[in-house]
PDB file of N, CA and C in Angstrom:
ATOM      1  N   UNK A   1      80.401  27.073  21.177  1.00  0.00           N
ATOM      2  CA  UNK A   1      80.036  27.861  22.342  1.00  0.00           C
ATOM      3  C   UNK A   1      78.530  28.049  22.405  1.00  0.00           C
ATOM      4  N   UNK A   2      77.936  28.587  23.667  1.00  0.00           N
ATOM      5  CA  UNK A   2      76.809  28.413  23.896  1.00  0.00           C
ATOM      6  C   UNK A   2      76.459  30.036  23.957  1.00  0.00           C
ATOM      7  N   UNK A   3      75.008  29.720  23.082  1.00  0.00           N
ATOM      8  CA  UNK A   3      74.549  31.473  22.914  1.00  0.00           C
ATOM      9  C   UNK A   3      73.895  31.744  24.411  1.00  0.00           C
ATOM     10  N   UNK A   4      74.573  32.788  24.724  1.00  0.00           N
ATOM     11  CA  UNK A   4      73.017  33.300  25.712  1.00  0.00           C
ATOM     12  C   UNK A   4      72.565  34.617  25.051  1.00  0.00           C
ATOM     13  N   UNK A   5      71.499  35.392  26.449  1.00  0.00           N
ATOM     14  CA  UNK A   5      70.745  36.357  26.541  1.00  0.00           C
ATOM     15  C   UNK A   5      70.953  36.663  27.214  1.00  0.00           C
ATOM     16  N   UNK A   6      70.307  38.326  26.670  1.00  0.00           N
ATOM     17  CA  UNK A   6      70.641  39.296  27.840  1.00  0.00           C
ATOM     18  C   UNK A   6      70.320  40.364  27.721  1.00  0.00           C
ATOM     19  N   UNK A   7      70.737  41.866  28.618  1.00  0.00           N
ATOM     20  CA  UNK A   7      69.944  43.013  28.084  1.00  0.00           C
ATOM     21  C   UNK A   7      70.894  43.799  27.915  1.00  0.00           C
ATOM     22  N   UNK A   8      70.901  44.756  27.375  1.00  0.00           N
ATOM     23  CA  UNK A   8      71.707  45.919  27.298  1.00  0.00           C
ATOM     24  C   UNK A   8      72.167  46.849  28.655  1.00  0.00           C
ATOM     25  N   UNK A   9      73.233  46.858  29.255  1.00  0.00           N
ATOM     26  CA  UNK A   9      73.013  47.653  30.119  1.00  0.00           C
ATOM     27  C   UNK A   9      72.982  49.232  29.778  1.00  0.00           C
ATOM     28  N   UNK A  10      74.297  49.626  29.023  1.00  0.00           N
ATOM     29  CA  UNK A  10      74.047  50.578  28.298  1.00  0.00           C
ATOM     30  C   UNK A  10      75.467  51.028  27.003  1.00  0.00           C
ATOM     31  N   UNK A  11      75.638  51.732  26.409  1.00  0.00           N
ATOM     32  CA  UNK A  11      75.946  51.431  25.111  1.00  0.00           C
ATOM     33  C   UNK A  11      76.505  52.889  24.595  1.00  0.00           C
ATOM     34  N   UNK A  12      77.931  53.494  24.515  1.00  0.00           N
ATOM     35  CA  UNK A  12      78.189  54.425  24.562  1.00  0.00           C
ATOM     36  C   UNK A  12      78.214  54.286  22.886  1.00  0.00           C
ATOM     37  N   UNK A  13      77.694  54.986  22.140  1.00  0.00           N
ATOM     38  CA  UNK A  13      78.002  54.741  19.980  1.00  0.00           C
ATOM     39  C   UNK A  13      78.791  55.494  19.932  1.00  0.00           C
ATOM     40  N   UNK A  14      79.453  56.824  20.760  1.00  0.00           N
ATOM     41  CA  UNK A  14      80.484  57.543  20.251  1.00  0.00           C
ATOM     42  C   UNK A  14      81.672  56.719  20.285  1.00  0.00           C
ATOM     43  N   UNK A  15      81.831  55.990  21.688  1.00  0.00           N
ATOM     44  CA  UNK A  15      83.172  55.229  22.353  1.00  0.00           C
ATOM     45  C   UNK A  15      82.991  53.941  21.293  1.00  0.00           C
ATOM     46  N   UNK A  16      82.057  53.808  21.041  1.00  0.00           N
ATOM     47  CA  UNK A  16      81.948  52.350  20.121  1.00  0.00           C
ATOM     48  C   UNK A  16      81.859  51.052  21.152  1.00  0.00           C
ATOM     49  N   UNK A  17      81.388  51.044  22.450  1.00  0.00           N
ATOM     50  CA  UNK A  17      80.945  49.960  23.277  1.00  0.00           C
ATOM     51  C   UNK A  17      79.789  50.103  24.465  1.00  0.00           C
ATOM     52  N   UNK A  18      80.413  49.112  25.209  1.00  0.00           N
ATOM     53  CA  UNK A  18      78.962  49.105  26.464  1.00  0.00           C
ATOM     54  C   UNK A  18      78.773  47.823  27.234  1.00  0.00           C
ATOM     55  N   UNK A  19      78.033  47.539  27.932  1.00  0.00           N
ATOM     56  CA  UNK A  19      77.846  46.270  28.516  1.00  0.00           C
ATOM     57  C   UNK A  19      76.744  45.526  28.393  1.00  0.00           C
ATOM     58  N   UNK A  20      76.281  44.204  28.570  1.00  0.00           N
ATOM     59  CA  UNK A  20      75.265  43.616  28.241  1.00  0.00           C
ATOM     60  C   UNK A  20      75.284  42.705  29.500  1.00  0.00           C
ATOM     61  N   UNK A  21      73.906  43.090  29.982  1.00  0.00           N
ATOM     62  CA  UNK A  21      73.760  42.616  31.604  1.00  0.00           C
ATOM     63  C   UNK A  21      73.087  40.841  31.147  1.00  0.00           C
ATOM     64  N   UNK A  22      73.695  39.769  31.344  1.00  0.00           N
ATOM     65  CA  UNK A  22      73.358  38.538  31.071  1.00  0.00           C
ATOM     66  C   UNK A  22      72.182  38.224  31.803  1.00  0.00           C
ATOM     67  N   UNK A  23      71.405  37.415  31.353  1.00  0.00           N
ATOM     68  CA  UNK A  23      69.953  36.547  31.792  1.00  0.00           C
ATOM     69  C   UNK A  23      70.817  35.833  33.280  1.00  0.00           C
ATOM     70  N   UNK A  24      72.009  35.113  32.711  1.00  0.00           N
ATOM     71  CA  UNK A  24      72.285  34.167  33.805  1.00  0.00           C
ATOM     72  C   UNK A  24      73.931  34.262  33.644  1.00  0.00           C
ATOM     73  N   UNK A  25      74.445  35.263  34.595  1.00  0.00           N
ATOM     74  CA  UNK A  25      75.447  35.251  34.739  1.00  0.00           C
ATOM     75  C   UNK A  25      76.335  36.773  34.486  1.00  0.00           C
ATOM     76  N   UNK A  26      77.610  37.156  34.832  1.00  0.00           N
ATOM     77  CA  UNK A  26      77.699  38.069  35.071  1.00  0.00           C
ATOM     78  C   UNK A  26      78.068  39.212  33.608  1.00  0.00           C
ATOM     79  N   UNK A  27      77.819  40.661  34.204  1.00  0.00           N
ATOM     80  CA  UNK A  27      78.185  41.707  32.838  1.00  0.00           C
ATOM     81  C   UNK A  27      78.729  41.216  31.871  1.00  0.00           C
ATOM     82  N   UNK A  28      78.942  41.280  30.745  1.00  0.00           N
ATOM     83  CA  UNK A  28      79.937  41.367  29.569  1.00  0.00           C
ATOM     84  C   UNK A  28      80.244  42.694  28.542  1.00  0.00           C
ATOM     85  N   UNK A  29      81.347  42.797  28.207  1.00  0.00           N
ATOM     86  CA  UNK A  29      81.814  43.849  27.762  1.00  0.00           C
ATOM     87  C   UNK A  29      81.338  43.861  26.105  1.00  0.00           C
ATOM     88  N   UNK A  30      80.777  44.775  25.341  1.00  0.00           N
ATOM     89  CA  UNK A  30      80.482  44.784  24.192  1.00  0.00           C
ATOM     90  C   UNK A  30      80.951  45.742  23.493  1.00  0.00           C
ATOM     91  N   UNK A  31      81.764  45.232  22.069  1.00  0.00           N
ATOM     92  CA  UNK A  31      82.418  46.345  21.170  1.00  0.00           C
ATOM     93  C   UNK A  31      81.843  46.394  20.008  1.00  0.00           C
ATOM     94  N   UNK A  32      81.489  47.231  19.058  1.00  0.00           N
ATOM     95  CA  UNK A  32      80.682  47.480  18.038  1.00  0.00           C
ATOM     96  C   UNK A  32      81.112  46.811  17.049  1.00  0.00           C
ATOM     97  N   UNK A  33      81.785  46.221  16.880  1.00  0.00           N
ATOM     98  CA  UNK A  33      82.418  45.222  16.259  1.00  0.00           C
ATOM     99  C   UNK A  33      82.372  43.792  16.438  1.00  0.00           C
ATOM    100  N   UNK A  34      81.373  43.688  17.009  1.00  0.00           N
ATOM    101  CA  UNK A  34      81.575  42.516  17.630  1.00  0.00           C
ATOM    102  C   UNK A  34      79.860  42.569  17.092  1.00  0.00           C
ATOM    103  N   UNK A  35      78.869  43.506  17.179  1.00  0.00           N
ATOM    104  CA  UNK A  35      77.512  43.514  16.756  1.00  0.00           C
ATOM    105  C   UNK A  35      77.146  43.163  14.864  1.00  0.00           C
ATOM    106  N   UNK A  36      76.075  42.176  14.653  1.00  0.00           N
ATOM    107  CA  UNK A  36      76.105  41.709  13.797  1.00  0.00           C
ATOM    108  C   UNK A  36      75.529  42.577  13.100  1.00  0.00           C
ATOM    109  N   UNK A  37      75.521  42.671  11.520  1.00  0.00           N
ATOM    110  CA  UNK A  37      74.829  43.565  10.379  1.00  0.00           C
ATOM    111  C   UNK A  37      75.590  44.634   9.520  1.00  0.00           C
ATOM    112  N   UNK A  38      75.030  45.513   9.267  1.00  0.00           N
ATOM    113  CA  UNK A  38      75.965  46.034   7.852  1.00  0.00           C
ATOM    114  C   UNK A  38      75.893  47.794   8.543  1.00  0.00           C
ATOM    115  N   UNK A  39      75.972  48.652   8.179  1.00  0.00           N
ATOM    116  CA  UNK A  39      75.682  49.931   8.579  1.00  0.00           C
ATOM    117  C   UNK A  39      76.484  50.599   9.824  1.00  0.00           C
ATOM    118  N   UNK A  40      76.000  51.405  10.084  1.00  0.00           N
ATOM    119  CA  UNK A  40      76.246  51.982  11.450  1.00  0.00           C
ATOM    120  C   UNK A  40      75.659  50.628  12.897  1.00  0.00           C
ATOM    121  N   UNK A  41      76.599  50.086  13.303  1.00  0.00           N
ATOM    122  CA  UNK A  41      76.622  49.274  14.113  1.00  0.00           C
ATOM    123  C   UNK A  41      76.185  49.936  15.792  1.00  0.00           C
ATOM    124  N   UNK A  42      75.419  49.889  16.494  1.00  0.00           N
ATOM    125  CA  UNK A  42      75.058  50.399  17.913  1.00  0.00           C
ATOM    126  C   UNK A  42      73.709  49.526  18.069  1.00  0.00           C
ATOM    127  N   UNK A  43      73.542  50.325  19.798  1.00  0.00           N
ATOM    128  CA  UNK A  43      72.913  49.033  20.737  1.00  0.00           C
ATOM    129  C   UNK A  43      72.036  50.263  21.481  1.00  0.00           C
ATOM    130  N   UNK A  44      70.975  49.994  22.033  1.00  0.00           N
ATOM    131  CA  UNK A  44      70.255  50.634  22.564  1.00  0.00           C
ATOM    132  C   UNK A  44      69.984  50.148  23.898  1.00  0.00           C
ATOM    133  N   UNK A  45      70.171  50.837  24.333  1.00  0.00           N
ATOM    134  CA  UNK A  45      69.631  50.683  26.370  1.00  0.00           C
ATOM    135  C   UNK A  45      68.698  50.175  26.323  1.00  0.00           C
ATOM    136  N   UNK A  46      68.222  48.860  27.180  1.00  0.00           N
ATOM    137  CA  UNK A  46      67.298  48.128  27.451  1.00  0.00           C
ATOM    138  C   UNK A  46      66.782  47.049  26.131  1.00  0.00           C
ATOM    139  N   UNK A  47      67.602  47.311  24.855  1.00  0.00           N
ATOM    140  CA  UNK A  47      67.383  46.153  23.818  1.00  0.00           C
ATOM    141  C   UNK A  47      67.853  44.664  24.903  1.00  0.00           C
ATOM    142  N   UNK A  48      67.137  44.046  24.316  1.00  0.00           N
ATOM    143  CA  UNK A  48      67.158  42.209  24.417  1.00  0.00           C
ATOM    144  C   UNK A  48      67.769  41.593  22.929  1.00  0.00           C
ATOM    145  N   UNK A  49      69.143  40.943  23.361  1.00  0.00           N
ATOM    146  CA  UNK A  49      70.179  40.474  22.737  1.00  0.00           C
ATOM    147  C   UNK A  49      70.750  39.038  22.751  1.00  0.00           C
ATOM    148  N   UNK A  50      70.937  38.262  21.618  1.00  0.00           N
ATOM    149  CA  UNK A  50      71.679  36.901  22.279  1.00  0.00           C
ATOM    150  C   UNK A  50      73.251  37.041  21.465  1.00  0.00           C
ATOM    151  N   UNK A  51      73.903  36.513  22.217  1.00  0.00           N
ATOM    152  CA  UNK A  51      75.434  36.577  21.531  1.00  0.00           C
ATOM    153  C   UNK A  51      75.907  35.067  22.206  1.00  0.00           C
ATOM    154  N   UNK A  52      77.779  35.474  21.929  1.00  0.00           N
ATOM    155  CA  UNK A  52      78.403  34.363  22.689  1.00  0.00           C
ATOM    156  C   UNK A  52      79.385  34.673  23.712  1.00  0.00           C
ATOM    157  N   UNK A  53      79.369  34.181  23.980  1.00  0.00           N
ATOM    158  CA  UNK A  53      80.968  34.990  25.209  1.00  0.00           C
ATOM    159  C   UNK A  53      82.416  34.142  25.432  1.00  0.00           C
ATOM    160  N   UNK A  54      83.038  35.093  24.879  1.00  0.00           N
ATOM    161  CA  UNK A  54      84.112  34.803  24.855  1.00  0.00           C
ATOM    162  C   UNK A  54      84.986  35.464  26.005  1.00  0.00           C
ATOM    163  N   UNK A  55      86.360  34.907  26.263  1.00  0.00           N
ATOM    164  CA  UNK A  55      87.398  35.712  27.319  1.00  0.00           C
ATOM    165  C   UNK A  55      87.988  36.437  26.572  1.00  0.00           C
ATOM    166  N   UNK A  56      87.872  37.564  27.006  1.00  0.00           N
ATOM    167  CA  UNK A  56      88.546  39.279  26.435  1.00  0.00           C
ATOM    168  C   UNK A  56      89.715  39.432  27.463  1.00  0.00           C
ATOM    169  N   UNK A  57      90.329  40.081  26.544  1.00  0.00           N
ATOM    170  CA  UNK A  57      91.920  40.696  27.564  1.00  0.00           C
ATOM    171  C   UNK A  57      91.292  40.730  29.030  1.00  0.00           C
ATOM    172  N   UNK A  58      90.092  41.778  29.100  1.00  0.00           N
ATOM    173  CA  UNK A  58      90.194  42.152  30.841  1.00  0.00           C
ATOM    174  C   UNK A  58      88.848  41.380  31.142  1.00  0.00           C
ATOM    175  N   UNK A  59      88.269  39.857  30.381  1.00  0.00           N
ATOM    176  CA  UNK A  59      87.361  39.584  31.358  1.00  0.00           C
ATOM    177  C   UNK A  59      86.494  39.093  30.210  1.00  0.00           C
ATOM    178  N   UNK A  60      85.306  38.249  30.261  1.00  0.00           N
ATOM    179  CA  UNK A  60      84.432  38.226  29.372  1.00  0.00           C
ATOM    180  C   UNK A  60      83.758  39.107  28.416  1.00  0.00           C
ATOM    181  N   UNK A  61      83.451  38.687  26.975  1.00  0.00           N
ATOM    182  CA  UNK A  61      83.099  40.026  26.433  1.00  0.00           C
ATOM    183  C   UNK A  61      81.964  39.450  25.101  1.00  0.00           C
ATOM    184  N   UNK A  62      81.321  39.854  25.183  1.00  0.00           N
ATOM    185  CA  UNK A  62      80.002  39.031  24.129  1.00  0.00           C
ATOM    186  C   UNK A  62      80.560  38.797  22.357  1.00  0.00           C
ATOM    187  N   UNK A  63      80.252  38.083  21.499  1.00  0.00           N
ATOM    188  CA  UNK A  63      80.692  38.281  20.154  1.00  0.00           C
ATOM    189  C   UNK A  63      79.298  38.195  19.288  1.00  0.00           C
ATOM    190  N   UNK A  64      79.563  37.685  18.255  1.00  0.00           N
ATOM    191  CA  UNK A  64      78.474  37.441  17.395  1.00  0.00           C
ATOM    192  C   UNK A  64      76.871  38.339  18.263  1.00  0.00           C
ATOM    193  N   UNK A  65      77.141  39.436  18.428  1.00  0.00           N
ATOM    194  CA  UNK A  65      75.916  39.981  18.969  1.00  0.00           C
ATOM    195  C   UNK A  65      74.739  40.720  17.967  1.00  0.00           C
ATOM    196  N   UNK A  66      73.538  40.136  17.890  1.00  0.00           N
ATOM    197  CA  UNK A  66      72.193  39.838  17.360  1.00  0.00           C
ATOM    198  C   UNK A  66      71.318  40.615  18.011  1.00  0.00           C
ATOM    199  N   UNK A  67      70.320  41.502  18.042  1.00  0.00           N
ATOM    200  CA  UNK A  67      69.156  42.129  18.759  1.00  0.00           C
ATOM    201  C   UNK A  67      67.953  41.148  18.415  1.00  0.00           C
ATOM    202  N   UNK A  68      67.836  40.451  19.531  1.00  0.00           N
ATOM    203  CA  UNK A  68      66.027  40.188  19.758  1.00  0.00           C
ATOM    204  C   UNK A  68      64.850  40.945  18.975  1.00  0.00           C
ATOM    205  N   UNK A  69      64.387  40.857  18.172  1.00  0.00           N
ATOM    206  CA  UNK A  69      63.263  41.372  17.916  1.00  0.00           C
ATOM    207  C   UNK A  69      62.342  40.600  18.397  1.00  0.00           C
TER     208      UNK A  69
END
């Protein structure tokens, strides 16, 4: 699969998700579980992200998700 980019739209850490507004193409759904690294897993509004997208029960939903530094 092909990585894209994208931004955070925004990122609830209590609910454990959020959306990630794509460079090219539409929303995707993001679950904290799905974010890469060790610790307390969350996403910050307006971070720049590349993942992959996969089809989720209700629709596309990002995986392997990475923060841009």
């Amino acid at each position: 699969m092909a990585t894209s980019t994208g931004t955070v739209k925004w990122f609830n850490e209590t609910k454990g998700f959020g959306f990630i507004e794509q460079d090219n193409g539409p929303d995707v759904f993001a679950h904290f579980s799905a974010i890469n690294g060790s610790g307390f897993k969350t996403l910050l509004e307006g971070q720049k992200v590349q993942f992959t997208v996969s089809q989720g029960q209700k629709g596309p939903q990002a995986s392997d998700i990475e923060v841009i530094v």
